[in-house]
Protein backbone atom coordinates (compact mmCIF):
# COMPACT_ATOMS: atom_id res chain seq x y z
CA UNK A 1 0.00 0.00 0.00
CA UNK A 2 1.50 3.07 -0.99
CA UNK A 3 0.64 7.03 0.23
CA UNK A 4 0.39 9.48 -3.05
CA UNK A 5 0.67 12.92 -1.40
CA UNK A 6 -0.02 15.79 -4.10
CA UNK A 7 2.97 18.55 -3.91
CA UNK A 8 0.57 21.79 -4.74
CA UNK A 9 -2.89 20.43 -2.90
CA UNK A 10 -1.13 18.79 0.28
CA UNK A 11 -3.65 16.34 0.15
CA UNK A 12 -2.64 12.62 0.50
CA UNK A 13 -4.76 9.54 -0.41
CA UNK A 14 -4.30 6.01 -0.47
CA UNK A 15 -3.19 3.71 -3.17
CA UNK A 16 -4.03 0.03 -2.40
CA UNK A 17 -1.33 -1.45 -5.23
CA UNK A 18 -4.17 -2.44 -8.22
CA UNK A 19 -4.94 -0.72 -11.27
CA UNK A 20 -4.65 3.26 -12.21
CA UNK A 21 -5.02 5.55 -9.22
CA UNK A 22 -7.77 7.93 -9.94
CA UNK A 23 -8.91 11.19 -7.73
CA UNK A 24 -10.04 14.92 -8.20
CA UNK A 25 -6.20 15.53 -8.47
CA UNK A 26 -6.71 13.45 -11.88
CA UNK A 27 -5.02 10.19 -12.88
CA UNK A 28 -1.49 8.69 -12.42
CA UNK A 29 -1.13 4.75 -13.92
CA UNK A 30 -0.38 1.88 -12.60
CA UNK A 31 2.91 1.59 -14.52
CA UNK A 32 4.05 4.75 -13.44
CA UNK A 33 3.44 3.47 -9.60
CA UNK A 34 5.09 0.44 -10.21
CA UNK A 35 8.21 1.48 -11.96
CA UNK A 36 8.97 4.36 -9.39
CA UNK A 37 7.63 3.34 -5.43
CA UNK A 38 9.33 6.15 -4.15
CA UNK A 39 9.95 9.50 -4.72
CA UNK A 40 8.64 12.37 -7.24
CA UNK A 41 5.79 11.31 -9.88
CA UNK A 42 3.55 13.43 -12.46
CA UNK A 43 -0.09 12.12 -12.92
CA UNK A 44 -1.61 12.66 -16.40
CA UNK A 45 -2.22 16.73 -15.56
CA UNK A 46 1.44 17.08 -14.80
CA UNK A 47 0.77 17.47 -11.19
CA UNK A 48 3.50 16.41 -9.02
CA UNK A 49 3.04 13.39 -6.39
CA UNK A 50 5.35 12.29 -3.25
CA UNK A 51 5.09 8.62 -3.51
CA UNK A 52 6.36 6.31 -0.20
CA UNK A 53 4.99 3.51 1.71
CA UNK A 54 1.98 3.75 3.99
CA UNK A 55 2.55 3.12 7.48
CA UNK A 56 0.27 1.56 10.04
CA UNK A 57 -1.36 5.61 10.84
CA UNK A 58 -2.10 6.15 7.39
CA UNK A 59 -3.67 2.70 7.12
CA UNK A 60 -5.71 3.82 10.18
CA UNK A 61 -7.29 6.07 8.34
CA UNK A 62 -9.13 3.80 6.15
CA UNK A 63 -10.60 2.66 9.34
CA UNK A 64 -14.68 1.84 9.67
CA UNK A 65 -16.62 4.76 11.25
CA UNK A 66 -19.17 5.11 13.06
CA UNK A 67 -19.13 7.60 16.12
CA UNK A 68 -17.20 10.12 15.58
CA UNK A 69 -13.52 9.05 16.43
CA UNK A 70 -10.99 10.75 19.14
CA UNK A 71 -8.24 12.83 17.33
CA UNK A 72 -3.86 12.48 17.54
CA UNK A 73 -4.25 15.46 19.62
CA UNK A 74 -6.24 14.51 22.33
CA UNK A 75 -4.76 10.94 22.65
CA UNK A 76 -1.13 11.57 22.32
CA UNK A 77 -1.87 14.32 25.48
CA UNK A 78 -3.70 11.82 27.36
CA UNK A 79 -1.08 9.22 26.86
CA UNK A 80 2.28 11.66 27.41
CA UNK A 81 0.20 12.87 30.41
CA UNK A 82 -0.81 9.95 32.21
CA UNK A 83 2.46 8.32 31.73
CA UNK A 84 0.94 5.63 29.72
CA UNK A 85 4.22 3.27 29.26
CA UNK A 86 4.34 -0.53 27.71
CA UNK A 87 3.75 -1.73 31.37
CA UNK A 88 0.11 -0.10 31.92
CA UNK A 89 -3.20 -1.64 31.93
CA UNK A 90 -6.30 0.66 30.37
CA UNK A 91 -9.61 0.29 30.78
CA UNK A 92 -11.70 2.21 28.38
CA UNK A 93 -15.94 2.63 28.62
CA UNK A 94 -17.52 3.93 25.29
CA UNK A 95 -15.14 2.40 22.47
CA UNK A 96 -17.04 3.77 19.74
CA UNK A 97 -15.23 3.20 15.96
CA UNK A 98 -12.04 2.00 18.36
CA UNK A 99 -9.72 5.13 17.79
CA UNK A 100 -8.74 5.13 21.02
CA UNK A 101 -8.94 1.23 21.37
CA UNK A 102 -6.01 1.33 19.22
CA UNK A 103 -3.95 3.81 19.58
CA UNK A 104 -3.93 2.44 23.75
CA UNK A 105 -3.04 -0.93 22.37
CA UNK A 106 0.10 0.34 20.17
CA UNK A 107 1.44 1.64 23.87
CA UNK A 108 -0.11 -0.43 26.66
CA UNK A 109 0.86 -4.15 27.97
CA UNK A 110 -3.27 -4.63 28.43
CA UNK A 111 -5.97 -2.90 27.08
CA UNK A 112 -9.97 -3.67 28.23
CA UNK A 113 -12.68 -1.33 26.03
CA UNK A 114 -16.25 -1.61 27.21
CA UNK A 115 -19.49 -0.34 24.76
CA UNK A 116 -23.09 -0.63 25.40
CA UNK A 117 -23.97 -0.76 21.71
CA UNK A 118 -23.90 -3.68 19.94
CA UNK A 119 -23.40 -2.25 16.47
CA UNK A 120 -20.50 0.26 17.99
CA UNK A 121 -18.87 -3.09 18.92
CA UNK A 122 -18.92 -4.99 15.42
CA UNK A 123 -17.07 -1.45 14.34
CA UNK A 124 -14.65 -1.57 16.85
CA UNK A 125 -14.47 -5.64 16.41
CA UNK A 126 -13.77 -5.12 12.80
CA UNK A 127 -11.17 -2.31 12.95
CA UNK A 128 -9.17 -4.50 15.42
CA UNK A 129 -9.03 -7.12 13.01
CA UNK A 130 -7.80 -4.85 10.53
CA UNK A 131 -5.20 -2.63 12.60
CA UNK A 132 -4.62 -4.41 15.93
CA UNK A 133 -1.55 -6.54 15.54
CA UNK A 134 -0.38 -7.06 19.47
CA UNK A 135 -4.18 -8.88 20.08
CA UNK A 136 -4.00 -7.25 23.84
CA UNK A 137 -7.43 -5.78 23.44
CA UNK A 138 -10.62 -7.43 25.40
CA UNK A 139 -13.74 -5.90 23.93
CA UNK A 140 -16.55 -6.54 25.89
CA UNK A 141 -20.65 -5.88 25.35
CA UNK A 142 -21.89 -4.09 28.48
CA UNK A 143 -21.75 -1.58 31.05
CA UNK A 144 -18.79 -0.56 32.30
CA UNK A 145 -20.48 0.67 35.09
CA UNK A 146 -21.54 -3.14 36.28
CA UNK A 147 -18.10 -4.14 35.71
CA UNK A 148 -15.92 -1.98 37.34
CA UNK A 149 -15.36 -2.90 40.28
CA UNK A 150 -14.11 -6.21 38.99
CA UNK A 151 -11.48 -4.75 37.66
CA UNK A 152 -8.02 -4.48 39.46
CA UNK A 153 -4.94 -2.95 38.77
CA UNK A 154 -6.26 -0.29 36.03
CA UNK A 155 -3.33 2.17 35.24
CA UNK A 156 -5.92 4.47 33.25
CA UNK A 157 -9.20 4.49 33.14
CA UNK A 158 -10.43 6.58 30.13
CA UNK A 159 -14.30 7.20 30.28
CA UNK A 160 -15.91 8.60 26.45
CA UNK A 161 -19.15 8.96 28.22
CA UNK A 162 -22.05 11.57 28.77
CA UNK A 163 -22.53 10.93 32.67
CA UNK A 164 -19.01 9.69 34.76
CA UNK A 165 -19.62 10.67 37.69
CA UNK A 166 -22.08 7.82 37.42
CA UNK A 167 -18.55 5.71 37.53
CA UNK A 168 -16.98 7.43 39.83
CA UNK A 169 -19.37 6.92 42.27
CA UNK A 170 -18.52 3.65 42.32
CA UNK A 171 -15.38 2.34 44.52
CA UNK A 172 -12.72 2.37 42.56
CA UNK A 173 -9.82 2.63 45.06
CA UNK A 174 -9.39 -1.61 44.80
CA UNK A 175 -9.56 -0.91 40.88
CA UNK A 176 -7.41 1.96 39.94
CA UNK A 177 -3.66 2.26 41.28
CA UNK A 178 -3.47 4.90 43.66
CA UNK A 179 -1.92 8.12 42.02
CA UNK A 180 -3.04 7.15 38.42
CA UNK A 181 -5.76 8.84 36.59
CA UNK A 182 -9.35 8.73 35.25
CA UNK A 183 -10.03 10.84 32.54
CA UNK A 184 -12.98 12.27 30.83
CA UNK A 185 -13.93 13.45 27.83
CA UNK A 186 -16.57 15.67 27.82
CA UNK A 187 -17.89 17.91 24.80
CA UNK A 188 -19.48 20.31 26.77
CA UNK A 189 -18.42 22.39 30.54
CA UNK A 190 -21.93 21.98 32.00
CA UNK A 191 -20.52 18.18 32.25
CA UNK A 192 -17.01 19.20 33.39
CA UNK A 193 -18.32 21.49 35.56
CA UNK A 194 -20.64 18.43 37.31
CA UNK A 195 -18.02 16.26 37.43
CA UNK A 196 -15.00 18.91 39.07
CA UNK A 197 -17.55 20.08 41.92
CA UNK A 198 -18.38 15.94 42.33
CA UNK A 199 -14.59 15.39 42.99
CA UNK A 200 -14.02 18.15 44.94
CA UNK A 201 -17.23 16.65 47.48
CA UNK A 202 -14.83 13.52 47.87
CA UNK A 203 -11.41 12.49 48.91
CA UNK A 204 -10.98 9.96 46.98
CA UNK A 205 -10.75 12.21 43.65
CA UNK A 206 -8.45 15.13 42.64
CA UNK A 207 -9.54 16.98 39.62
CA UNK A 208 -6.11 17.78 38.65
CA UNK A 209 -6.45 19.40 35.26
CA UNK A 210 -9.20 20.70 32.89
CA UNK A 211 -7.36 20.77 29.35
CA UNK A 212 -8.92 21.85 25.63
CA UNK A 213 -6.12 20.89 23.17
CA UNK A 214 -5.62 23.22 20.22
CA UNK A 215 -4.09 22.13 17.06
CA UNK A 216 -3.07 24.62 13.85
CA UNK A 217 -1.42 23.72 10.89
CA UNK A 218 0.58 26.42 9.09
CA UNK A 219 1.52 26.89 5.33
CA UNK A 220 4.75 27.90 4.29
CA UNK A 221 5.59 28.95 0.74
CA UNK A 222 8.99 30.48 0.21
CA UNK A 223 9.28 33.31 2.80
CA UNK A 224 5.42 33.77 3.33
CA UNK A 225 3.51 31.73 5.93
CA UNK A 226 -0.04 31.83 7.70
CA UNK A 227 -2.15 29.63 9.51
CA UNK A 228 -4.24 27.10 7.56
CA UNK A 229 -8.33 27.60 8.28
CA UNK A 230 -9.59 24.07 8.74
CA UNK A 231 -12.02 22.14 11.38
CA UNK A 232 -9.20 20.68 13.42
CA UNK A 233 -8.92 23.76 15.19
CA UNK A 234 -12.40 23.34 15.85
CA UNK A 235 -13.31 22.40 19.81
CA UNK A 236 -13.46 18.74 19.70
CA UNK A 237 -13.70 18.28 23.77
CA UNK A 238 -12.60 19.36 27.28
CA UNK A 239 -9.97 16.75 29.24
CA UNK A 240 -10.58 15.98 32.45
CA UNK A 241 -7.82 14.57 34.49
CA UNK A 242 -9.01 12.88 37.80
CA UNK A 243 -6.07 11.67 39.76
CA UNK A 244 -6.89 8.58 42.02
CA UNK A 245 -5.95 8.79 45.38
C-alpha cells in the first residue's frame, strides 16, 4: 500500500497497489506506480506526487466509522500525560469506531474497552481485526459501570461517556492504582463542571487538570507563511484529568 501525497494540494490519499489511481487531483497509472515506489511522480495533468509507503497511521485512516472518532491530539496528550508506558493496563468505557482502542493498544501491555452498543462493537471488532496486531485488546458488550469494580490494577481508566460521575461513584480505590488517573472526555463544561464540583465533594478524587487541546497547521511557501483555516482547530472536547488517590 502506498501514500500518493499531491505537492501543490497537500492532500494525501491512499493507493491500495491495483490498477490506475484515480482522484479529483486526476489520474497517475499503474505503470508509473510500479516502476517508481518512491519519490517524485507526475499524474496525467502534470501534477507532481510524493510517492512512499503507507505506514500503520495512514492505514488507520481507512478505518470503519461510526461515532465520531478521538483525534492524535487529544490521545497523544492523554497518553504523554498519564504516563501511559508498555507496562500499563487501560480500561476504556464507550469504544465507539475504536480510535482510542487502538492507539492504547500500540502503547499499553493490556488494554480492556467496554461499549453498550452492539453495532459500535462490530465497528470496533472489525477495525481491530484490521489494525490491531499485538491482540491485547478485550472488547466486551456491556456496562462498564456493572463491571468496574471487577477490575483491578487499572493504570488508566479513560471514560468517552455523557454521565461519569455515574462511575466514579462507584469504589474504585481496589480498581485503579493509587496516584493514576481517570479521565474524561466531555464535549461540553456543563458536564465538566458536574463532574469537578463531584470530585471536589470527595477524597478519593483530585480533579487535577481541565485541558482543551488546540491544534493549527501552518503553510509555508517560500518566505510567506499563515495559519491554515480548517475544522481541526475546531473544539473537539474538554480533558478531564481525575487523579486517584
Amino acid at each position: 500500500m502506498k501514500v500518493l501525497t499531491c505537492l501543490k494540494s497537500r492532500q494525501s490519499y491512499l493507493y491500495k497497489g491495483e490498477g490506475d489511481f484515480h482522484s479529483k487531483e486526476g489520474k497517475i497509472e499503474e505503470k508509473t506506480i510500479l516502476e517508481h515506489p518512491r519519490g517524485i511522480i507526475e499524474n496525467h495533468l502534470g501534477k507532481r506526487f510524493a510517492v512512499c509507503d503507507a505506514n500503520d497511521k495512514d492505514k488507520e485512516l481507512k478505518m470503519k466509522r461510526g461515532p465520531q472518532i478521538l483525534t492524535p491530539k487529544d490521545l497523544g496528550y492523554i497518553a504523554a500525560r498519564t504516563g501511559l508506558s508498555k507496562h500499563s493496563k487501560v480500561v476504556e468505557a464507550g469504544a465507539g469506531s475504536g480510535a482510542a482502542t487502538l492507539f492504547f493498544s500500540k502503547i499499553a501491555k493490556e488494554v480492556q474497552s467496554y461499549e453498550i452498543r452492539e453495532d459500535h462493537v462490530k465497528i470496533v471488532q472489525t477495525n481491530l481485526n484490521s489494525f490491531c496486531t499485538d491482540k491485547n485488546v478485550n472488547l466486551i458488550l456491556g456496562d462498564i459501570a456493572e463491571k468496574i469494580e471487577e477490575e483491578k490494577d487499572i493504570d488508566l481508566l479513560f471514560l468517552d461517556l455523557p454521565e461519569p460521575v455515574r462511575i466514579l461513584e462507584k469504589n474504585l480505590s481496589k480498581s485503579v492504582n493509587s496516584g493514576h488517573y481517570v479521565v474524561c472526555y466531555l464535549p461540553s463544561m456543563t458536564q465538566v463542571s458536574e463532574l469537578v464540583n463531584y470530585c471536589k465533594d470527595t477524597e478519593q478524587y483530585l480533579a487535577e487538570e481541565v485541558s482543551e487541546i488546540i491544534f493549527r497547521k501552518w503553510k509555508v511557501s517560500g518566505n510567506i507563511a499563515h495559519p491554515e483555516h480548517q475544522k481541526e482547530t475546531d473544539h473537539t472536547a474538554f480533558l478531564v484529568f481525575v487523579r486517584v488517590l
